[in-house]
N, C-alpha and C. Protein backbone atom coordinates (compact mmCIF):
# COMPACT_ATOMS: atom_id res chain seq x y z
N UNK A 1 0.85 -1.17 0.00
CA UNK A 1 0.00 0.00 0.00
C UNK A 1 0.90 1.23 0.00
N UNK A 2 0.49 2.05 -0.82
CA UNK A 2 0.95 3.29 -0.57
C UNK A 2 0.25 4.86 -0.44
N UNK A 3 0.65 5.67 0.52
CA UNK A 3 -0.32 6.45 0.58
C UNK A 3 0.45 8.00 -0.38
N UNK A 4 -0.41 8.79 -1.30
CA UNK A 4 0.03 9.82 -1.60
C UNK A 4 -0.95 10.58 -1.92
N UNK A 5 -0.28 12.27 -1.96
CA UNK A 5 -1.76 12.99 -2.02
C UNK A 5 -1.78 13.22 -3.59
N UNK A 6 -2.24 13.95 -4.01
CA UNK A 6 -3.88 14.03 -5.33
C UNK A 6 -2.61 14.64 -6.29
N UNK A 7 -1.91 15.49 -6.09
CA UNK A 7 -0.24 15.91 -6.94
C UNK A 7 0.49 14.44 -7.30
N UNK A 8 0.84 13.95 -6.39
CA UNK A 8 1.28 12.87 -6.48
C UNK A 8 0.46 11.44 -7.29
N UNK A 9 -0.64 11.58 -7.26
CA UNK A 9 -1.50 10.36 -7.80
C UNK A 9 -1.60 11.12 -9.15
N UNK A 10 -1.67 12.15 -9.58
CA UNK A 10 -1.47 13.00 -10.96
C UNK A 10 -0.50 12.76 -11.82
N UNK A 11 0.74 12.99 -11.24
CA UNK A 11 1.98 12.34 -11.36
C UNK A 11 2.05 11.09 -11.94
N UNK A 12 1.59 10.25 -11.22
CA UNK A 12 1.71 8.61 -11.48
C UNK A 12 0.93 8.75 -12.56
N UNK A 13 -0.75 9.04 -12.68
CA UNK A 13 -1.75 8.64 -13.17
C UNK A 13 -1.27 9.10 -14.76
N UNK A 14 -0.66 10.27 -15.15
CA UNK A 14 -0.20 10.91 -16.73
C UNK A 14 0.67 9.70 -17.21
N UNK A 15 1.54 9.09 -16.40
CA UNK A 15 2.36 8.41 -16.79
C UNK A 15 1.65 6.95 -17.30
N UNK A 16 0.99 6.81 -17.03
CA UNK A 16 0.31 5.26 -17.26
C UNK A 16 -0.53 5.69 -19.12
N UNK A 17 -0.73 4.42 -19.24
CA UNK A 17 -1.12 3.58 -20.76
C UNK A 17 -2.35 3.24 -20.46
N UNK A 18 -3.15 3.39 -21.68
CA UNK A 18 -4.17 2.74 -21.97
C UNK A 18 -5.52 3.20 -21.72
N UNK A 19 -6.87 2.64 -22.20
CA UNK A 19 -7.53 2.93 -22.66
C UNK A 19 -8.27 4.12 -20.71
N UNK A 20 -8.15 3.06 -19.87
CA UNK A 20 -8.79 3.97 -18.93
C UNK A 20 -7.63 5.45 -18.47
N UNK A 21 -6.71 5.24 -18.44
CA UNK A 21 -5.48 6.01 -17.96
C UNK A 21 -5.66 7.32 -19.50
N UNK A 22 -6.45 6.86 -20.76
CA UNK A 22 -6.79 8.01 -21.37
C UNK A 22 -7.76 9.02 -21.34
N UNK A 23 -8.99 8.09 -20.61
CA UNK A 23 -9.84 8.76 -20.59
C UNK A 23 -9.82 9.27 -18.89
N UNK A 24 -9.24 9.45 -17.65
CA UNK A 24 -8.20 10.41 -16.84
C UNK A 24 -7.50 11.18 -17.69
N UNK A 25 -6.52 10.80 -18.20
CA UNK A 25 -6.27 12.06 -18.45
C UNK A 25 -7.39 13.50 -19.52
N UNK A 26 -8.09 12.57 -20.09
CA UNK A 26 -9.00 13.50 -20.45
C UNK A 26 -9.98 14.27 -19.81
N UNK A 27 -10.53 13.90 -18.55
CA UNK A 27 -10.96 14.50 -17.84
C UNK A 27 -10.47 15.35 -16.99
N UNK A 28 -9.07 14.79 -16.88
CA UNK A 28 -8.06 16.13 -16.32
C UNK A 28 -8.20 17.20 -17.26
N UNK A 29 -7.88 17.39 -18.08
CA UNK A 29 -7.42 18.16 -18.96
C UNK A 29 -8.86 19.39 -19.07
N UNK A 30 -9.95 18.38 -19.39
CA UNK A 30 -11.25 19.05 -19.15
C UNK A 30 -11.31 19.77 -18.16
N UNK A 31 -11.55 19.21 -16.71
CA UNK A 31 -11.76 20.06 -15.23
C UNK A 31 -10.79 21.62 -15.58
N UNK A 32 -9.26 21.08 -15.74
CA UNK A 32 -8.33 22.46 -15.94
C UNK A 32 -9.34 23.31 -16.59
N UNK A 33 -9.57 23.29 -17.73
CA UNK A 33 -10.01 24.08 -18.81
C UNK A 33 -11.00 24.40 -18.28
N UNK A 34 -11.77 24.34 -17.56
CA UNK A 34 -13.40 24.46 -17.38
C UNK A 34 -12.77 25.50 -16.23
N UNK A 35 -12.02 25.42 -15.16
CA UNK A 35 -11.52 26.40 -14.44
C UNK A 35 -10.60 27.43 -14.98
N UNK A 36 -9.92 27.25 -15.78
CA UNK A 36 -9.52 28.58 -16.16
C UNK A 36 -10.35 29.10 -17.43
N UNK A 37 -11.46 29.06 -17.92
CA UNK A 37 -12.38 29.75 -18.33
C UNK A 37 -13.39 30.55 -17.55
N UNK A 38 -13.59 29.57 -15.76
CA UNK A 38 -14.57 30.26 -15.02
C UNK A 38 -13.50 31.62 -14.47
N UNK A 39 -12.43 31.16 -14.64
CA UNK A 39 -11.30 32.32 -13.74
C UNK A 39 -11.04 33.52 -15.08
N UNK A 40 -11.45 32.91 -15.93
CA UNK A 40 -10.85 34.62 -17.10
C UNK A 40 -12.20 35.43 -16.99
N UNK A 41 -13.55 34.48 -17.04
CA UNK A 41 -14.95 34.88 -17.74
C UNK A 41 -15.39 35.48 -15.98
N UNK A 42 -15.16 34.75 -14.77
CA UNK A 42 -15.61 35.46 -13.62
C UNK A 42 -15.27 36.55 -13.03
N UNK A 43 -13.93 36.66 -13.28
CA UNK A 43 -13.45 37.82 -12.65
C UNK A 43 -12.42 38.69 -13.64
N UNK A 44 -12.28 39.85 -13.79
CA UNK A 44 -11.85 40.92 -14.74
C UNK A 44 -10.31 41.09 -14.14
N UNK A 45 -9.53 40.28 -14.99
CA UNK A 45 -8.06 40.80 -14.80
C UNK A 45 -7.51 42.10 -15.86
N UNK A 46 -6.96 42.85 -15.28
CA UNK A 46 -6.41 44.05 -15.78
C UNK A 46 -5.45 43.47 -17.14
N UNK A 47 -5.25 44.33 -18.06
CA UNK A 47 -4.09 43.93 -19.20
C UNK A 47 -2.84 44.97 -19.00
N UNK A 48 -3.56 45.80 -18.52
CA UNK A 48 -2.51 47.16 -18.32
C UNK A 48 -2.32 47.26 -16.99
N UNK A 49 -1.53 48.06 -16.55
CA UNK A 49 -1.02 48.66 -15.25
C UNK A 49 -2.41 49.93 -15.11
N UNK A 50 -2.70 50.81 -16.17
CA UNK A 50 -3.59 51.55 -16.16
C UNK A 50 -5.32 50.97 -15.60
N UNK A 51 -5.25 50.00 -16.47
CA UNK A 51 -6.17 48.79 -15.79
C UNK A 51 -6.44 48.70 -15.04
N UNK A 52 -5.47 48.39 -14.11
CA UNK A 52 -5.72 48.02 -12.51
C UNK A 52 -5.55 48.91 -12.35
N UNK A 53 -5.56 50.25 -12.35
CA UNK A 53 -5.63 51.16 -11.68
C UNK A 53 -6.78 51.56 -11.22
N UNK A 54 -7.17 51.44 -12.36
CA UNK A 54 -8.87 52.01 -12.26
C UNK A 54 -10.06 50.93 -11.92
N UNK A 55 -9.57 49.47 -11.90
CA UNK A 55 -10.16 48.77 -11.41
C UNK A 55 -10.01 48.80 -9.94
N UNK A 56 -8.55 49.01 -9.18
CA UNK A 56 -8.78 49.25 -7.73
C UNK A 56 -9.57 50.92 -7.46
N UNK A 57 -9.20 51.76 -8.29
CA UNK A 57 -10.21 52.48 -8.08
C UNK A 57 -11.51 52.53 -7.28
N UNK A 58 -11.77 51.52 -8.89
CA UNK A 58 -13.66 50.78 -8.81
C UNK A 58 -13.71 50.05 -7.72
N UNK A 59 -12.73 49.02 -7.13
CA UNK A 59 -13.30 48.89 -5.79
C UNK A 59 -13.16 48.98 -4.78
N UNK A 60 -12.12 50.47 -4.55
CA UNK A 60 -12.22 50.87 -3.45
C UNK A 60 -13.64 52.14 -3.20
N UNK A 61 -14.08 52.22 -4.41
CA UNK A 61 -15.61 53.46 -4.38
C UNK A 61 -16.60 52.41 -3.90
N UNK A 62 -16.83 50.85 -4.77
CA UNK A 62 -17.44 50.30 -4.06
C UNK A 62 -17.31 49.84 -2.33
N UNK A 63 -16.18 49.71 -1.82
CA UNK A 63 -15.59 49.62 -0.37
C UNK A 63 -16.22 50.62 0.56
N UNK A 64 -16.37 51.55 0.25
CA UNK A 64 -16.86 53.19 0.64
C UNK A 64 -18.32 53.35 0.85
N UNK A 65 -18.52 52.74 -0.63
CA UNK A 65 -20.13 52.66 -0.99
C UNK A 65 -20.87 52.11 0.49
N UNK A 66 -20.17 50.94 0.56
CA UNK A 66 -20.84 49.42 1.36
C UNK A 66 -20.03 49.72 2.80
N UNK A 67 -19.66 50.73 3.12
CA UNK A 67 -18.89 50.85 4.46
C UNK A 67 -19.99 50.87 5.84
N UNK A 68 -20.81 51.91 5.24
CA UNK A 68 -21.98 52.32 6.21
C UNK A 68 -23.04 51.11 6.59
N UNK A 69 -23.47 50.34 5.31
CA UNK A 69 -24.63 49.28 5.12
C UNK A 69 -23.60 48.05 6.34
N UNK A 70 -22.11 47.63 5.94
CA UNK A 70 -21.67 47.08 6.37
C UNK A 70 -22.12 47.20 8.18
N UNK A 71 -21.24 48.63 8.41
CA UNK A 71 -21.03 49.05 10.13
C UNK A 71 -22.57 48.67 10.48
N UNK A 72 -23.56 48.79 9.55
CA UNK A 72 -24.88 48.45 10.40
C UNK A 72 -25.27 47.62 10.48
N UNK A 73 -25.05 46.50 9.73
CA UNK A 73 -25.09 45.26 9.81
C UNK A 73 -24.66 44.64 10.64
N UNK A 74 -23.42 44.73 11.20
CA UNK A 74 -22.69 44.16 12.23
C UNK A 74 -22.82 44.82 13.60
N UNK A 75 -23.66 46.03 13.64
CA UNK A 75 -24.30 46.59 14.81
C UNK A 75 -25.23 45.85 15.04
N UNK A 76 -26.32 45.59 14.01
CA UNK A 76 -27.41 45.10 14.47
C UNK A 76 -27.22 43.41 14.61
N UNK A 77 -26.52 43.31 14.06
CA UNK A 77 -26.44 41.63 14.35
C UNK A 77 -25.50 41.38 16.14
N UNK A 78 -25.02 42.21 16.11
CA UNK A 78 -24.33 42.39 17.96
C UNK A 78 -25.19 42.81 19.16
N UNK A 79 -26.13 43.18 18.06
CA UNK A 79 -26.97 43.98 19.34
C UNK A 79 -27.39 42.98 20.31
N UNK A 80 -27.72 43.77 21.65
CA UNK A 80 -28.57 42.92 22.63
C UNK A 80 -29.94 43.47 22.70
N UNK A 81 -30.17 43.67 21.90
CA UNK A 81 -31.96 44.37 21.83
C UNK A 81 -32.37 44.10 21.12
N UNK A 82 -33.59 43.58 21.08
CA UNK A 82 -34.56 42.67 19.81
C UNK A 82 -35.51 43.58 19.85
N UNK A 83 -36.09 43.52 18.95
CA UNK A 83 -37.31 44.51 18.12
C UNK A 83 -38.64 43.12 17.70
N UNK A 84 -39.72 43.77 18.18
CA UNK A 84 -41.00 43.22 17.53
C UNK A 84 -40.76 42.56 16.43
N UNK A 85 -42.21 41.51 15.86
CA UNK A 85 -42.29 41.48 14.72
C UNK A 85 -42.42 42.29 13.50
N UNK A 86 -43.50 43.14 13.39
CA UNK A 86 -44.27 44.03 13.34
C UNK A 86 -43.01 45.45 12.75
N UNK A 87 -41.83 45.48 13.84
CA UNK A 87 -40.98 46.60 13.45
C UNK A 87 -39.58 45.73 12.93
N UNK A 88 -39.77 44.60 12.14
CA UNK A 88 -38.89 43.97 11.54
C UNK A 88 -39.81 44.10 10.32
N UNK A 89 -41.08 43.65 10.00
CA UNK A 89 -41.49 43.88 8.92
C UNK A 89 -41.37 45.87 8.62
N UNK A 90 -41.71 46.72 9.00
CA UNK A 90 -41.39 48.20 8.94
C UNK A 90 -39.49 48.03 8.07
N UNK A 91 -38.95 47.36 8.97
CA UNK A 91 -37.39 47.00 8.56
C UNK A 91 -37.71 46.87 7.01
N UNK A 92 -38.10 45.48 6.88
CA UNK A 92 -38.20 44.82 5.30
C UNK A 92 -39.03 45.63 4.65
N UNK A 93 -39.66 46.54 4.95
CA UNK A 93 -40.57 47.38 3.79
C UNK A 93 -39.98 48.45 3.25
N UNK A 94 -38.99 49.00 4.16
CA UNK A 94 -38.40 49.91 4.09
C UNK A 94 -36.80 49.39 2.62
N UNK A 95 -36.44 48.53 2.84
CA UNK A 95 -36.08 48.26 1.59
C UNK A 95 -36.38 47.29 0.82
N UNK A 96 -37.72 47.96 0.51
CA UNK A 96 -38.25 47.50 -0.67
C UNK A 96 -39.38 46.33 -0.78
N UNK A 97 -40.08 46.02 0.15
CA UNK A 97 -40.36 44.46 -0.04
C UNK A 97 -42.02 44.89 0.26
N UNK A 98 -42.59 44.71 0.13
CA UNK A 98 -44.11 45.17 0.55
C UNK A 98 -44.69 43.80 1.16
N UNK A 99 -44.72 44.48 2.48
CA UNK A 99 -44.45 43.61 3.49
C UNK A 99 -45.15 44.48 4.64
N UNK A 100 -46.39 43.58 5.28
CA UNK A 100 -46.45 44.46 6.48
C UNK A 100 -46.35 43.05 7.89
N UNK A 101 -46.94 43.18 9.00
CA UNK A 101 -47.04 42.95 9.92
C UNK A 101 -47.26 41.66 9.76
N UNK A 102 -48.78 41.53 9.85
CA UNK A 102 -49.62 40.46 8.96
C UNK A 102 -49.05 39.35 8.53
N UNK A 103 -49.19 39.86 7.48
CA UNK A 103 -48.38 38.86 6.12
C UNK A 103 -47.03 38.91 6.80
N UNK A 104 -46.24 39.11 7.60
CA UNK A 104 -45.05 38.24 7.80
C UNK A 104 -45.15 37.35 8.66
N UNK A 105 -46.07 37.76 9.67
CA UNK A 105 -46.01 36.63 11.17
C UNK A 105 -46.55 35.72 10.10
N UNK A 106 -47.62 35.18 8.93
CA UNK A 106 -48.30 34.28 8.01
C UNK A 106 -46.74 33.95 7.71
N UNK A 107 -45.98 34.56 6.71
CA UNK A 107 -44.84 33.78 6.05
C UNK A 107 -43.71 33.05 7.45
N UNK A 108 -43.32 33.85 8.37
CA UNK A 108 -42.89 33.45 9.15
C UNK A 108 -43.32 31.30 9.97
N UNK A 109 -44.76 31.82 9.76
CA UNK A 109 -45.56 30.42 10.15
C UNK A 109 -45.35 29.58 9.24
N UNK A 110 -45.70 29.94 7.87
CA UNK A 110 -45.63 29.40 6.80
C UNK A 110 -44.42 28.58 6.67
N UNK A 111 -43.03 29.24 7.26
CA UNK A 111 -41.97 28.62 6.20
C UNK A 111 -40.95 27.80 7.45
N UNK A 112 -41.72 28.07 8.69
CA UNK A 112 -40.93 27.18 9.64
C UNK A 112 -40.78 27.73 10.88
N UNK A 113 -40.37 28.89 11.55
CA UNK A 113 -39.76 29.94 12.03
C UNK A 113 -40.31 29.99 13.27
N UNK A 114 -41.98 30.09 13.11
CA UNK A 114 -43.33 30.31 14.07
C UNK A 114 -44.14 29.19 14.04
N UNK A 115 -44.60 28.62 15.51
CA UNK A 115 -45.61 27.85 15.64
C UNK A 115 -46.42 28.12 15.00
N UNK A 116 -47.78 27.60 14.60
CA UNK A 116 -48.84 28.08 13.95
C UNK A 116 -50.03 27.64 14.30
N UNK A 117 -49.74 26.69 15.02
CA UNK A 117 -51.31 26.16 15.89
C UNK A 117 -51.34 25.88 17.41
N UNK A 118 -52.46 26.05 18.04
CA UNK A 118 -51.97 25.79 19.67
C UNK A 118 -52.23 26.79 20.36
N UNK A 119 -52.26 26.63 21.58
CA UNK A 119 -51.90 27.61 22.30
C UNK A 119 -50.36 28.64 22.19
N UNK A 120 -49.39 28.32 21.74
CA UNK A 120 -48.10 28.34 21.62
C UNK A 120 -48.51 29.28 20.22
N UNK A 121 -49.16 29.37 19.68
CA UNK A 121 -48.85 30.16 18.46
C UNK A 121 -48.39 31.05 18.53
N UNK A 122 -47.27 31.38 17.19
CA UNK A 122 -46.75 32.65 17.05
C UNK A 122 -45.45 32.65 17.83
N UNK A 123 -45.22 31.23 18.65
CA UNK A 123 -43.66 31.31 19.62
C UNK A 123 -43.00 30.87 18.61
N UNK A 124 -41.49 30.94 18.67
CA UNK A 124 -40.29 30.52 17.77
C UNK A 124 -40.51 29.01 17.79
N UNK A 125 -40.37 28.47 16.83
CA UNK A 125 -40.25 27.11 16.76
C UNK A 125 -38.48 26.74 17.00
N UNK A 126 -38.32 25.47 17.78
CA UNK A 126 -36.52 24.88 18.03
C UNK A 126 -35.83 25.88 17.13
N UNK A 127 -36.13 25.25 15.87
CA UNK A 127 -34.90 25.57 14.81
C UNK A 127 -34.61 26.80 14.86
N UNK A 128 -35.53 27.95 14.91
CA UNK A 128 -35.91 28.88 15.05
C UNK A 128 -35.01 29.78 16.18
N UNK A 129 -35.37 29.13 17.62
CA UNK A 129 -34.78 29.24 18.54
C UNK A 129 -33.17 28.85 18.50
N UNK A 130 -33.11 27.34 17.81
CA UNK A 130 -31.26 27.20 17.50
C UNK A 130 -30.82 27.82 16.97
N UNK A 131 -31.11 29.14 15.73
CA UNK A 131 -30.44 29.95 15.13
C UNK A 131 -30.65 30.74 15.73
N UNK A 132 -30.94 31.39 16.61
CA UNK A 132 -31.02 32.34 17.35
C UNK A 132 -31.38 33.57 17.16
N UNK A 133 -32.55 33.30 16.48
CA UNK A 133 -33.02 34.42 15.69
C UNK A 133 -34.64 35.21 16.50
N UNK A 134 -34.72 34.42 17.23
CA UNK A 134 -35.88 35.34 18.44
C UNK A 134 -35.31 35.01 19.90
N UNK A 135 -36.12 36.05 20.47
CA UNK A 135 -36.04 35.84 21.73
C UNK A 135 -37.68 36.32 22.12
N UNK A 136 -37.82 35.30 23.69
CA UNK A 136 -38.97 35.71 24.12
C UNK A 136 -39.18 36.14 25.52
N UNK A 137 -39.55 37.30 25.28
CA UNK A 137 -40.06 38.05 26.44
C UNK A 137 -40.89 37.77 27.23
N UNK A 138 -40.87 37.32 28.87
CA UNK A 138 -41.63 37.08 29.51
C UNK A 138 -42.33 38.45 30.61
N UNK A 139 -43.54 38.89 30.65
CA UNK A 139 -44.22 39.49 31.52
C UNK A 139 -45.09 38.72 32.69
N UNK A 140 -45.02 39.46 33.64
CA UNK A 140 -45.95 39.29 34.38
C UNK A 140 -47.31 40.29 35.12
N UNK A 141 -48.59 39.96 35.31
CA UNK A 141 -49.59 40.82 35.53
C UNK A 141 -50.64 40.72 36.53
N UNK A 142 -50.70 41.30 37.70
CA UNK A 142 -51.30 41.04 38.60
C UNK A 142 -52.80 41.74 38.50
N UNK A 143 -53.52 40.78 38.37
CA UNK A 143 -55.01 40.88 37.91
C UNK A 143 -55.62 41.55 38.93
N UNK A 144 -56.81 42.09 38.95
CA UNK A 144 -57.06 43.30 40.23
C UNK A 144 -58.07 41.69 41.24
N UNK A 145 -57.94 40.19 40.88
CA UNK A 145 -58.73 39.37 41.38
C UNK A 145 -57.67 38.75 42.56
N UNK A 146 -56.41 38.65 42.04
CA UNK A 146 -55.03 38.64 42.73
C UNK A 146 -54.16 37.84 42.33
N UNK A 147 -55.21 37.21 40.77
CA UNK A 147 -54.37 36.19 40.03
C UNK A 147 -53.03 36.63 39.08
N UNK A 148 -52.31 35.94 39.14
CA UNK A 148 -51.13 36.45 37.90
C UNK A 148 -51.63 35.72 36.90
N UNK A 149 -51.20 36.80 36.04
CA UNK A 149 -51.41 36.71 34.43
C UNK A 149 -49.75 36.70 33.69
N UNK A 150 -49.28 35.73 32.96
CA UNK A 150 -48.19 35.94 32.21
C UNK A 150 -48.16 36.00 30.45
N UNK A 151 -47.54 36.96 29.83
CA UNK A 151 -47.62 37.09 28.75
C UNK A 151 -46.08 36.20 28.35
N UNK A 152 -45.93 36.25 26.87
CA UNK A 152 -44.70 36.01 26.51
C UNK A 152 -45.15 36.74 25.21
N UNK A 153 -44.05 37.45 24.30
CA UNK A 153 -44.00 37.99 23.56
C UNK A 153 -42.31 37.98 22.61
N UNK A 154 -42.98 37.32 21.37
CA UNK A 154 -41.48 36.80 20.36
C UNK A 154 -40.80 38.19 20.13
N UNK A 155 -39.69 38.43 20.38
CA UNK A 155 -39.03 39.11 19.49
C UNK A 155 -37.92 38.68 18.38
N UNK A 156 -37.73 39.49 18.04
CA UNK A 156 -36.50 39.40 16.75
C UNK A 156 -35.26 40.13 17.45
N UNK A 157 -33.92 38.88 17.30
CA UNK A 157 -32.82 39.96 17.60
C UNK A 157 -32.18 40.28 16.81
N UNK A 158 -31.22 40.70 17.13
CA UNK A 158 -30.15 41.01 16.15
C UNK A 158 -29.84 40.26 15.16
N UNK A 159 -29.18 39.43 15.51
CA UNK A 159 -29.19 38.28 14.62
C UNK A 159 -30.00 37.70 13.47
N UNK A 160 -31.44 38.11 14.19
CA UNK A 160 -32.66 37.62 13.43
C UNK A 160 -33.20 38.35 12.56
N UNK A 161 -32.78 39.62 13.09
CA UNK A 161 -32.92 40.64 11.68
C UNK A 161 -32.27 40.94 10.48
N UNK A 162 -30.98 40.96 11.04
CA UNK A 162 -30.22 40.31 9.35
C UNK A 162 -30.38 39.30 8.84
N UNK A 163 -30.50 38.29 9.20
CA UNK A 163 -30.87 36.82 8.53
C UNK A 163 -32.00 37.28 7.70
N UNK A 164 -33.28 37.77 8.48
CA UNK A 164 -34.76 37.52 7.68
C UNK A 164 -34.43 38.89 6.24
N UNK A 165 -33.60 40.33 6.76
CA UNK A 165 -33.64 41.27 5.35
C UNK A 165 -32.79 40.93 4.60
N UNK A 166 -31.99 39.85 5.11
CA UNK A 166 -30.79 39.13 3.85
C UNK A 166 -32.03 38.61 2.98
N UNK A 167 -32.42 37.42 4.01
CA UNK A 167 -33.50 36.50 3.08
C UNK A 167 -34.23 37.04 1.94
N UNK A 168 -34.82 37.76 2.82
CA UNK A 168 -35.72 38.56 1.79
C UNK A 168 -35.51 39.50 1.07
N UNK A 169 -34.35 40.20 1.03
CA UNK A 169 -33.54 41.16 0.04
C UNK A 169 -32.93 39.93 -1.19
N UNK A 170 -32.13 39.28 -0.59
CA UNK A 170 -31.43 38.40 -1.95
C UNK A 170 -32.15 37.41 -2.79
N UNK A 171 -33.50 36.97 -2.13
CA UNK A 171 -34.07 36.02 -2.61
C UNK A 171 -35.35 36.39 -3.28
N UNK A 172 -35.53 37.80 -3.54
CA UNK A 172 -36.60 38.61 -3.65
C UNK A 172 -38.09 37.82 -3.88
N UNK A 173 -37.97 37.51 -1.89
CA UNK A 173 -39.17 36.59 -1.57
C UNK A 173 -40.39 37.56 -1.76
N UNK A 174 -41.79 37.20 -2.54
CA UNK A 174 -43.04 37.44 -2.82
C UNK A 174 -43.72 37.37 -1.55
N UNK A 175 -44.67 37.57 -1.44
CA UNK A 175 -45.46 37.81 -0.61
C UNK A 175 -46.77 37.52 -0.28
């Protein structure tokens, strides 16, 4: 037995004869090619020095552009303060998504996120809770009979708010 890594089995494998050892190497040859076409056609290499000039230019304006969107992103995903449902949908409407209250706690239920039947409705479901994308607020209320009354109320944290305006920004989820 011998053990070698994937350079080394390349090595050996060019050197060999015959009908299977041709069709390896033909598929080598393929994979290469298929990657350095995704590497010329994906990304814009300069020909000139002038080139790259103006291509770092271009993305240091974009760097600038995305500086602010960035810093808030990573504010709000740090935060220790969660926001309503209700002012997460206000969030998502605001860029762009027509989206109110309503219709999200529905999609929210809909797609996993929120219980949807029960007494429990409307609480984070596990998965929900394992990504850590709500938190729930517990109250308490002393009834004028002398009974306590307890609420719980889902919020969205930090966390949970970038996740859901990623979602719904990149995936330009309908409604």
């Amino acid at each position: 037995m011998y053990y070698m890594n994937r350079d080394g089995f390349t090595l050996l494998a060019v050197g060999f004869t015959g009908k299977r050892a041709l069709q390896f190497k033909i598929q080598y040859i393929q994979a290469f090619n298929s990657m350095e076409t995704q590497i010329r056609t994906g990304y814009a290499i300069p020909g000139s020095y002038a080139e790259a000039l103006k291509l770092a230019a271009s993305q240091a304006e974009q760097i600038e552009d995305m500086k602010p969107k960035a810093l808030f992103a990573d504010a709000v995903a740090t935060s220790h303060t969660s926001i309503l449902i209700g002012d997460l949908a206000k969030l998502i409407r605001q860029n762009g998504v027509d989206i109110g209250q309503n219709r999200l706690f529905a999609w929210l239920r809909d797609h996993g996120y929120l219980i949807s039947k029960g007494d429990r409705r409307n609480m984070p479901t596990q998965r929900a809770m394992d990504l850590e994308l709500f938190d729930i607020k517990e109250r308490t209320f002393q009834n004028p009979d002398g009974s306590v009354r307890i609420t719980k109320t889902t919020k969205v944290t930090g966390k949970g708010q970038q996740y859901f305006i990623n979602k719904f920004l990149q995936k330009e989820i309908t409604v």
